[in-house]
C-alpha atoms as a PDB file:
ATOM      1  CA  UNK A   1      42.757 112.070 159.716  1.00  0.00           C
ATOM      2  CA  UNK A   2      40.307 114.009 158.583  1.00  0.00           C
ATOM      3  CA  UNK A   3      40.429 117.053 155.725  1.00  0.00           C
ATOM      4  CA  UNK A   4      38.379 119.352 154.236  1.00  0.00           C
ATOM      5  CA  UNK A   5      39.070 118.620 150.598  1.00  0.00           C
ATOM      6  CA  UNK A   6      36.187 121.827 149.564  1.00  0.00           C
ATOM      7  CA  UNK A   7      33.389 123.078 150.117  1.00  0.00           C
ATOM      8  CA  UNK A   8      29.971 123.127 148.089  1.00  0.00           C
ATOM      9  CA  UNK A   9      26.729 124.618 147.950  1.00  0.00           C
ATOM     10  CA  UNK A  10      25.225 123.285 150.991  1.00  0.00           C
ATOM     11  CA  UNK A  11      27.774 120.731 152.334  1.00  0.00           C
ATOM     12  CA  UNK A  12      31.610 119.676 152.815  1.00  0.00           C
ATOM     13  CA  UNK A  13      33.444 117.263 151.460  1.00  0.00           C
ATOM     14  CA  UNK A  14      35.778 115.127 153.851  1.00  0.00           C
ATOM     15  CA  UNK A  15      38.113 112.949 152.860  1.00  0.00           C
ATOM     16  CA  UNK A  16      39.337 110.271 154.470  1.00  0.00           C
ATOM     17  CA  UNK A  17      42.231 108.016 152.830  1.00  0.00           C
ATOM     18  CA  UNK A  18      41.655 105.005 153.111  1.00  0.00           C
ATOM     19  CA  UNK A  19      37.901 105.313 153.505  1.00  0.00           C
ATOM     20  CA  UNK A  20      36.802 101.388 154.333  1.00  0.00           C
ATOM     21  CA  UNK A  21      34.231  99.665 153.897  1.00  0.00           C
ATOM     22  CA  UNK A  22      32.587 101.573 151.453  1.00  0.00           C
ATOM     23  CA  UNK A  23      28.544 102.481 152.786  1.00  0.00           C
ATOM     24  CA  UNK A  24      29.902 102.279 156.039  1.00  0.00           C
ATOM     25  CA  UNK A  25      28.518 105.745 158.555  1.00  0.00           C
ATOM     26  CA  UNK A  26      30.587 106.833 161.159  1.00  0.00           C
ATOM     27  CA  UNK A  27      30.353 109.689 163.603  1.00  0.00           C
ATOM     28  CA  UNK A  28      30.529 113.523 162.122  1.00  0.00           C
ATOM     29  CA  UNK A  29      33.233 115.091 164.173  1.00  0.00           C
ATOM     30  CA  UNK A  30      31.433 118.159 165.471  1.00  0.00           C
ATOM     31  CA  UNK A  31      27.728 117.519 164.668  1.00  0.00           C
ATOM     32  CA  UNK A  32      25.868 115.065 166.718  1.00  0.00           C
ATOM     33  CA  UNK A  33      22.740 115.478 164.352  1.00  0.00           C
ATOM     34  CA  UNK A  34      24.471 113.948 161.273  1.00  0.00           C
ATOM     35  CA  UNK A  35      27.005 111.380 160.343  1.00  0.00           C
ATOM     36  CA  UNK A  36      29.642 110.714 157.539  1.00  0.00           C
ATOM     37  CA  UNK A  37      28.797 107.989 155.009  1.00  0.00           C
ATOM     38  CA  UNK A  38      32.026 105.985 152.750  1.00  0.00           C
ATOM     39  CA  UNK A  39      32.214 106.343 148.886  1.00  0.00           C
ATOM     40  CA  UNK A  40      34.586 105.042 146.739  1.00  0.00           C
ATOM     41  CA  UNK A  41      36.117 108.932 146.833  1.00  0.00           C
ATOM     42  CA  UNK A  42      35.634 109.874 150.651  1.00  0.00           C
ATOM     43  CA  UNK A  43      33.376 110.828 153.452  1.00  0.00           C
ATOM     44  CA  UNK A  44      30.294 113.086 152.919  1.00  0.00           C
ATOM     45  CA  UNK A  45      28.048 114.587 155.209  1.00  0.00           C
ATOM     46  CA  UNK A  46      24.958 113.183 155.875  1.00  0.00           C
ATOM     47  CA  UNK A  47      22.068 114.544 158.061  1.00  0.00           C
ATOM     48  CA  UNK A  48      19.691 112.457 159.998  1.00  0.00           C
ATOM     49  CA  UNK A  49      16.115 113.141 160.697  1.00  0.00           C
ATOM     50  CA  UNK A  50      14.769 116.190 162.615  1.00  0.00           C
ATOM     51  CA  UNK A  51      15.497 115.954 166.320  1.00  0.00           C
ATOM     52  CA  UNK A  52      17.527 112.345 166.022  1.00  0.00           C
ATOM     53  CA  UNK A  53      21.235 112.171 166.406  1.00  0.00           C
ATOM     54  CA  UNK A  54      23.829 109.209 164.900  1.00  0.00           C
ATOM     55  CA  UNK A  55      24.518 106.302 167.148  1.00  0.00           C
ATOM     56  CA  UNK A  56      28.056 104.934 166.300  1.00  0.00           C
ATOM     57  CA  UNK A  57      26.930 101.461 168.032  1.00  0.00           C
ATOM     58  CA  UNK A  58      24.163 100.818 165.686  1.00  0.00           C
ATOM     59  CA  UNK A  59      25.464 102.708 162.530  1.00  0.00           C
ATOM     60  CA  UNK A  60      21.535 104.744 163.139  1.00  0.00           C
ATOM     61  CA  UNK A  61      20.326 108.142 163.658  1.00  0.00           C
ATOM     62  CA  UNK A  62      18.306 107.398 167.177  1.00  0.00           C
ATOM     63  CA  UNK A  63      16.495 109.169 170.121  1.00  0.00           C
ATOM     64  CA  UNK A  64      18.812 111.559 171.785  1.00  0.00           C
ATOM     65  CA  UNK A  65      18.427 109.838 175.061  1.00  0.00           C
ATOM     66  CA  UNK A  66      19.653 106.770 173.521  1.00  0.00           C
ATOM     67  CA  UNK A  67      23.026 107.946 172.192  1.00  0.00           C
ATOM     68  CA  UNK A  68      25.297 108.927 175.212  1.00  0.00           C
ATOM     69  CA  UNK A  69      27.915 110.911 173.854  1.00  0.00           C
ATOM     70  CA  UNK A  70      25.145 113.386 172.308  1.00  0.00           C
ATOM     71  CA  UNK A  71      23.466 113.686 175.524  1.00  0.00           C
ATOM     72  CA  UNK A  72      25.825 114.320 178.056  1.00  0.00           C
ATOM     73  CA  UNK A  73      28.061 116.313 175.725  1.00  0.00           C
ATOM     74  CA  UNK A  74      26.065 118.247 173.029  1.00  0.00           C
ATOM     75  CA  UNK A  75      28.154 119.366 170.309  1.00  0.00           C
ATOM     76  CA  UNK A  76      29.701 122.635 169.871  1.00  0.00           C
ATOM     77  CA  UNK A  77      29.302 124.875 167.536  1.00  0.00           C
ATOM     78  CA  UNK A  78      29.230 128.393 165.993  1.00  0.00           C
ATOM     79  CA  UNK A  79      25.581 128.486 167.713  1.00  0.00           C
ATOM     80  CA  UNK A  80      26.238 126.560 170.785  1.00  0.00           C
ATOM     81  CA  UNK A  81      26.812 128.260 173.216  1.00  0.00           C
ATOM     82  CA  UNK A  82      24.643 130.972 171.999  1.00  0.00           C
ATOM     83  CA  UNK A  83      26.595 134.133 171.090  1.00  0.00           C
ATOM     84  CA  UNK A  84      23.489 136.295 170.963  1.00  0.00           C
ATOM     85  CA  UNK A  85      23.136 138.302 174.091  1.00  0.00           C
ATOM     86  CA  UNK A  86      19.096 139.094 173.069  1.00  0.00           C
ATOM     87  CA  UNK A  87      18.557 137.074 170.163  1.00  0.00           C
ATOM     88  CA  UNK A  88      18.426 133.788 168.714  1.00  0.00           C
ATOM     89  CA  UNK A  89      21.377 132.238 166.805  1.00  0.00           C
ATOM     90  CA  UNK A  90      21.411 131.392 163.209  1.00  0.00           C
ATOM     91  CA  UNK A  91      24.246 128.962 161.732  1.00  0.00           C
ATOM     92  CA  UNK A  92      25.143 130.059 158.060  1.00  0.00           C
ATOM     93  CA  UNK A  93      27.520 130.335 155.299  1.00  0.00           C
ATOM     94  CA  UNK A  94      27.035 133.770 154.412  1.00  0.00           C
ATOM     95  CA  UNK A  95      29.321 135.268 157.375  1.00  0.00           C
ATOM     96  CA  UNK A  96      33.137 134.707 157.927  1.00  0.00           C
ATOM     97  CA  UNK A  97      31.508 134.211 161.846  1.00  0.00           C
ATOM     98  CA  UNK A  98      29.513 130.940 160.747  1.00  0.00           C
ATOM     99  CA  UNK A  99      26.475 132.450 162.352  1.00  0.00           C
ATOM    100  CA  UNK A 100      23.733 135.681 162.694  1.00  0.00           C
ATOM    101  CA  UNK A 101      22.240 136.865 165.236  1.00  0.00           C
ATOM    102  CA  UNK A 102      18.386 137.583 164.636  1.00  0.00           C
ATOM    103  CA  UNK A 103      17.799 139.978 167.302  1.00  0.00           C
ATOM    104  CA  UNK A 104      14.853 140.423 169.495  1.00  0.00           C
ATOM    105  CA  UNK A 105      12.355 143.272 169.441  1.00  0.00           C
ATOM    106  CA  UNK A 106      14.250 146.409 170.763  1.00  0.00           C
ATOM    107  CA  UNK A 107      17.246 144.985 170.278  1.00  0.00           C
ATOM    108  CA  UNK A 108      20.241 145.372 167.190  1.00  0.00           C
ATOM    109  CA  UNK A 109      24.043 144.749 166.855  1.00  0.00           C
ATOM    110  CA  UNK A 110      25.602 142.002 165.741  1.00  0.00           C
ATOM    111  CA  UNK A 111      25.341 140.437 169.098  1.00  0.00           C
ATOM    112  CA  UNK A 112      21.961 141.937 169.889  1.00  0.00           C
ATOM    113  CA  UNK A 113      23.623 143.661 172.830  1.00  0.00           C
ATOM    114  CA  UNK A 114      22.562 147.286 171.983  1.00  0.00           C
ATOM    115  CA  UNK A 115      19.147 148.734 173.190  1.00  0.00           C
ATOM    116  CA  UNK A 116      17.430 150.389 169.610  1.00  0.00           C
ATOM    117  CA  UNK A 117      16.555 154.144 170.143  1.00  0.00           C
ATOM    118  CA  UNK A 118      13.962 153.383 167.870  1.00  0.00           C
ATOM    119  CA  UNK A 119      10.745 151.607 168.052  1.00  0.00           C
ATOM    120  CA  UNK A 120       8.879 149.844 165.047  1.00  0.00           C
ATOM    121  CA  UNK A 121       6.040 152.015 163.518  1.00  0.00           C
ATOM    122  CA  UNK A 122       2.836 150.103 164.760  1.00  0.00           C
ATOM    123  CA  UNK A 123      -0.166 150.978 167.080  1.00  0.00           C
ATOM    124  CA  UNK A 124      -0.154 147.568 168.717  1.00  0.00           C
ATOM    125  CA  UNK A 125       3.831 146.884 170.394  1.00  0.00           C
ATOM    126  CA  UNK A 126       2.395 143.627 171.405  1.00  0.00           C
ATOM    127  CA  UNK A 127       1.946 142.123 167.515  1.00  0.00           C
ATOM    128  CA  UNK A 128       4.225 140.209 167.280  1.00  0.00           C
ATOM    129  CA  UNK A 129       4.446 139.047 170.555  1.00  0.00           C
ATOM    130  CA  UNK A 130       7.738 139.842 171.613  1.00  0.00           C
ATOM    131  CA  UNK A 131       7.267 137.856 174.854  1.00  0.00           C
ATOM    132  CA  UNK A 132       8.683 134.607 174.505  1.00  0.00           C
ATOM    133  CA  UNK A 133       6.745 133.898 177.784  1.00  0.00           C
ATOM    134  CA  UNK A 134       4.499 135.739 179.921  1.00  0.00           C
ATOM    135  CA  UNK A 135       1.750 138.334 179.031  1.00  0.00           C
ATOM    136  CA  UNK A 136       2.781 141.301 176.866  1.00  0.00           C
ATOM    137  CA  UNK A 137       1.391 144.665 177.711  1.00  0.00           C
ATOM    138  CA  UNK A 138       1.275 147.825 175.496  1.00  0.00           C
ATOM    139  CA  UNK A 139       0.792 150.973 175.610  1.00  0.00           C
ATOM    140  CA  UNK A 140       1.307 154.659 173.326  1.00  0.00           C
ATOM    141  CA  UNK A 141       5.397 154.527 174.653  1.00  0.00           C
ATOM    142  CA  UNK A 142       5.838 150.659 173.711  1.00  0.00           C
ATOM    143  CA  UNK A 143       5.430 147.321 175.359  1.00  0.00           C
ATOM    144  CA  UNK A 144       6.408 145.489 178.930  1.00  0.00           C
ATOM    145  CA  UNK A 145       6.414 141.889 179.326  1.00  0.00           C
ATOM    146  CA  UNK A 146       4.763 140.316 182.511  1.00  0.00           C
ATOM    147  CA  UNK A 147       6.314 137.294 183.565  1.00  0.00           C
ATOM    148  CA  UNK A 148       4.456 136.606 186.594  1.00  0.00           C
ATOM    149  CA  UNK A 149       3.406 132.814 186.884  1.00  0.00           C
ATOM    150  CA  UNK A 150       5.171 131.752 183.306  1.00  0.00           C
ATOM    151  CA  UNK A 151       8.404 130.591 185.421  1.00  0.00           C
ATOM    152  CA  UNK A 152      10.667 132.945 183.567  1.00  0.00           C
ATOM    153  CA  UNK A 153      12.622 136.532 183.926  1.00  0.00           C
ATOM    154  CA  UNK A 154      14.028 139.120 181.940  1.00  0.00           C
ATOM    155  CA  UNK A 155      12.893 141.427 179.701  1.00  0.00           C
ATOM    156  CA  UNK A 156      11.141 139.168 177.440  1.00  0.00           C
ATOM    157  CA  UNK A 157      10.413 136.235 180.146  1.00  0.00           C
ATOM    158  CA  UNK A 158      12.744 134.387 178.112  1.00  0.00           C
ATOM    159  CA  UNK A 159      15.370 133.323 181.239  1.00  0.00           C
ATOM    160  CA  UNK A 160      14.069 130.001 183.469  1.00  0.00           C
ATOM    161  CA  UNK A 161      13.822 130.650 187.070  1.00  0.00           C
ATOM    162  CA  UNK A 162      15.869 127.634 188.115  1.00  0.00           C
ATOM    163  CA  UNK A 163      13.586 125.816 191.019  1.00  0.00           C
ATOM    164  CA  UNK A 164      14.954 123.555 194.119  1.00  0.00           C
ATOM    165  CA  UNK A 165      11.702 122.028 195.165  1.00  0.00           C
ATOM    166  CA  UNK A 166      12.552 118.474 197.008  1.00  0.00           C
ATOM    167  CA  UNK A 167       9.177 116.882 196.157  1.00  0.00           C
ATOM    168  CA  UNK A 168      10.539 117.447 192.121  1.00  0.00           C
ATOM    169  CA  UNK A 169      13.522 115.885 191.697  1.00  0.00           C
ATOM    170  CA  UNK A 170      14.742 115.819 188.226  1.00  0.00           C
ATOM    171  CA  UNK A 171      15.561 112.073 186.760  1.00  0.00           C
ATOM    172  CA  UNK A 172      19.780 111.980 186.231  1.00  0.00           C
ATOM    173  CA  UNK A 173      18.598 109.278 183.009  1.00  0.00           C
ATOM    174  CA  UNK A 174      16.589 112.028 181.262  1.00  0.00           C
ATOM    175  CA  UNK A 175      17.223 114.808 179.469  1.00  0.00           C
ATOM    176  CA  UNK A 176      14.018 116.274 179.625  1.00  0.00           C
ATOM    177  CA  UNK A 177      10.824 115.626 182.383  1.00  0.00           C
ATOM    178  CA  UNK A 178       7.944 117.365 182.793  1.00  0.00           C
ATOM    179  CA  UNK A 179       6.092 116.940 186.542  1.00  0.00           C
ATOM    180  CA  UNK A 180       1.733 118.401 187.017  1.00  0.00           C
ATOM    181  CA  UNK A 181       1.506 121.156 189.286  1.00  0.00           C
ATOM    182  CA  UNK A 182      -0.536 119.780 191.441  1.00  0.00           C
ATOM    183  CA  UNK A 183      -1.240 123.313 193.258  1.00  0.00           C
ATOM    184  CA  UNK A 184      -3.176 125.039 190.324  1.00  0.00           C
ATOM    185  CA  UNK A 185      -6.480 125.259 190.540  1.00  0.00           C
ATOM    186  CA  UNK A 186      -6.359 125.463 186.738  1.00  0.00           C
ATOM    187  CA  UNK A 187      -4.180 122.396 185.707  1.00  0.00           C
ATOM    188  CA  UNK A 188      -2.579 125.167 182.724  1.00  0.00           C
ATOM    189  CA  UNK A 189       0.900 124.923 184.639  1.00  0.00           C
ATOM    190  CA  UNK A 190       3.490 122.325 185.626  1.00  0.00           C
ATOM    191  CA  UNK A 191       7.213 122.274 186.568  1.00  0.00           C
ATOM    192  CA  UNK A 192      10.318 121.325 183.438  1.00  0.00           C
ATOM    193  CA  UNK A 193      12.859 119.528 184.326  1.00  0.00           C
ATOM    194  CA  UNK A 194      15.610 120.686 181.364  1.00  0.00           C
ATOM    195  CA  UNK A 195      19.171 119.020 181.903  1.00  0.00           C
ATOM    196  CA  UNK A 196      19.083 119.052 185.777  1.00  0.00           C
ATOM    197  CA  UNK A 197      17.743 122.343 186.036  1.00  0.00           C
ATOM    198  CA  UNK A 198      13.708 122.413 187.417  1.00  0.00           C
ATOM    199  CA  UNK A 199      11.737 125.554 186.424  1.00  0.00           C
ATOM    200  CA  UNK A 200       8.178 126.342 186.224  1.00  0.00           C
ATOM    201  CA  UNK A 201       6.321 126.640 183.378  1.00  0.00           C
ATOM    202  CA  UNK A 202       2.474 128.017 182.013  1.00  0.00           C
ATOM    203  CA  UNK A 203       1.116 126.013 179.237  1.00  0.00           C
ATOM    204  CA  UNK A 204      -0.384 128.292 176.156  1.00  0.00           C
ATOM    205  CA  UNK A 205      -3.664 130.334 176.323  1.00  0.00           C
ATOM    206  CA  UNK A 206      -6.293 127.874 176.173  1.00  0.00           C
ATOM    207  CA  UNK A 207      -4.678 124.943 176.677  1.00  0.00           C
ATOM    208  CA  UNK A 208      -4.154 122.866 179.694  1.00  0.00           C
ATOM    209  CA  UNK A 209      -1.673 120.144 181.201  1.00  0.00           C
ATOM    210  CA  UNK A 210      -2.412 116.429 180.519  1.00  0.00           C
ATOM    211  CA  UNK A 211      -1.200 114.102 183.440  1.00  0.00           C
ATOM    212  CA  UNK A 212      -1.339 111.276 181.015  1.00  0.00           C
ATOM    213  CA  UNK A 213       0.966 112.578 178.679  1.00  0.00           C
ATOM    214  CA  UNK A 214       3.001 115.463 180.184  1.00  0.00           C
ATOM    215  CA  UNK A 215       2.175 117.929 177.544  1.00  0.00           C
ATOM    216  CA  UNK A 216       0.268 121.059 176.954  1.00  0.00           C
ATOM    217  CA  UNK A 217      -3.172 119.955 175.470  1.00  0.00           C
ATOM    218  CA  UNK A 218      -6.586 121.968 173.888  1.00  0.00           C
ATOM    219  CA  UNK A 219      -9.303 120.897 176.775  1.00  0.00           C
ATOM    220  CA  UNK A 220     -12.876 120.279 176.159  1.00  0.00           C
ATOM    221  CA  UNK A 221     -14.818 120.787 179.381  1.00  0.00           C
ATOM    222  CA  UNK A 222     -15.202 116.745 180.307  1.00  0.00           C
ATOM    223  CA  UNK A 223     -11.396 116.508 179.808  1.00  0.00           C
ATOM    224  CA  UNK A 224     -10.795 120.086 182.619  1.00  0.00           C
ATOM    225  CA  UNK A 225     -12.821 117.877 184.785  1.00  0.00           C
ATOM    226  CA  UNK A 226     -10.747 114.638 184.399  1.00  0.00           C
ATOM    227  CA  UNK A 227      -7.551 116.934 184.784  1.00  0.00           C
ATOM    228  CA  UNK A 228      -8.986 118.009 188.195  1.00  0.00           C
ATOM    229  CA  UNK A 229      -9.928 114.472 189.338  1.00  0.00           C
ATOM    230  CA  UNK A 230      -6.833 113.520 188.815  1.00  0.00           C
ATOM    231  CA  UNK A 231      -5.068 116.812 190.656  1.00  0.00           C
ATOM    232  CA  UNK A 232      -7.660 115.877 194.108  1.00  0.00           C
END
């Protein structure tokens, strides 16, 4: 069983008795993106690399699509699901909650679920953006966000649009798929496939979408041409 035996600066100490064999790395109960290695005095938390998560099979930190359990279940946490209504969520050890909320423009509470009276002194409501997608507009009274071809909602175009479109199915194996829109003119959007869930997308200003590699590129003028050979 495990047991938090204290905690330090940065990490917790579990302790497992007995702990065998020693070097050994098994599975952190409630964190997909590290693991628990075996000392002589107990289990400590260990963290694998940015984006990987700990395979129990191998003993590794791997791709997320190859671990299973880490796909089709992702850990919960004090972030996940996200408590902040209009915010992002912030895991830490300075609140009793576990986490803070670091609220969006025009937005405060501790959830982020109140509408600020006030706006930030500034002649320009659009730096920062506050538009996670979209186009922000400003004028002398504030800012407006215009989601129109970004394939998101809300206030800040920050909510997907879920999609049903039959000729985009979205692969059951993958966690994550993007698919060219092969009805812009442009090639700068293309449809996301996020855990089942299909939504359009725009890629950044300037950039376009490469067939070859499914991402969001810079484009020279020889590569907008190849992008349009390959959308006729």
């Amino acid at each position: 069983v495990l047991s938090a035996a204290g905690r330090g600066a940065d990490q917790e100490l579990y302790i497992l008795a007995p702990c065998q064999p020693v070097n050994k790395n098994f599975p952190h109960p409630g964190n997909c993106h590290g693991y628990l290695t075996c000392a002589t005095w107990g289990l400590w938390p260990m963290d694998c690399p940015w984006v990987l998560v700990f395979d129990e099979k191998t003993g590794n930190c791997e791709w997320p699509y190859l671990v299973p359990r880490c796909r089709e279940n992702p850990p919960i946490t004090a972030c996940n699901p996200n408590p902040c209504v209009n915010g992002t969520c912030a895991l830490t050890t300075d609140s009793k909650l576990g986490y803070q909320c670091i609220c969006n423009t025009g937005f405060i509470g501790p959830l982020c679920s109140t509408v600020s009276l006030y706006l930030p002194m500034t002649d320009d409501f659009c730096n920062p953006n506050p538009c996670t997608h979209g186009r922000c507009m400003s004028d002398s009274s504030g800012f407006s966000c215009d989601c129109r071809g970004s394939g998101y909602e809300g206030v800040f175009c920050d909510i997907p649009i879920p999609l049903n479109c039959p000729t985009h199915q979205c692969p059951v194996d993958a966690p994550r798929y993007n698919y060219p829109d092969w009805t812009d003119l442009n090639c700068a959007s293309y449809y996301n496939c996020e855990r089942g869930t299909l939504s359009q997308r725009l890629c950044p200003a300037g950039q376009k979408f490469d067939v070859i590699t499914t991402v969001c590129k810079q484009y020279s003028d020889p590569e907008a041409i190849f992008c349009e050979y390959f959308r006729n």
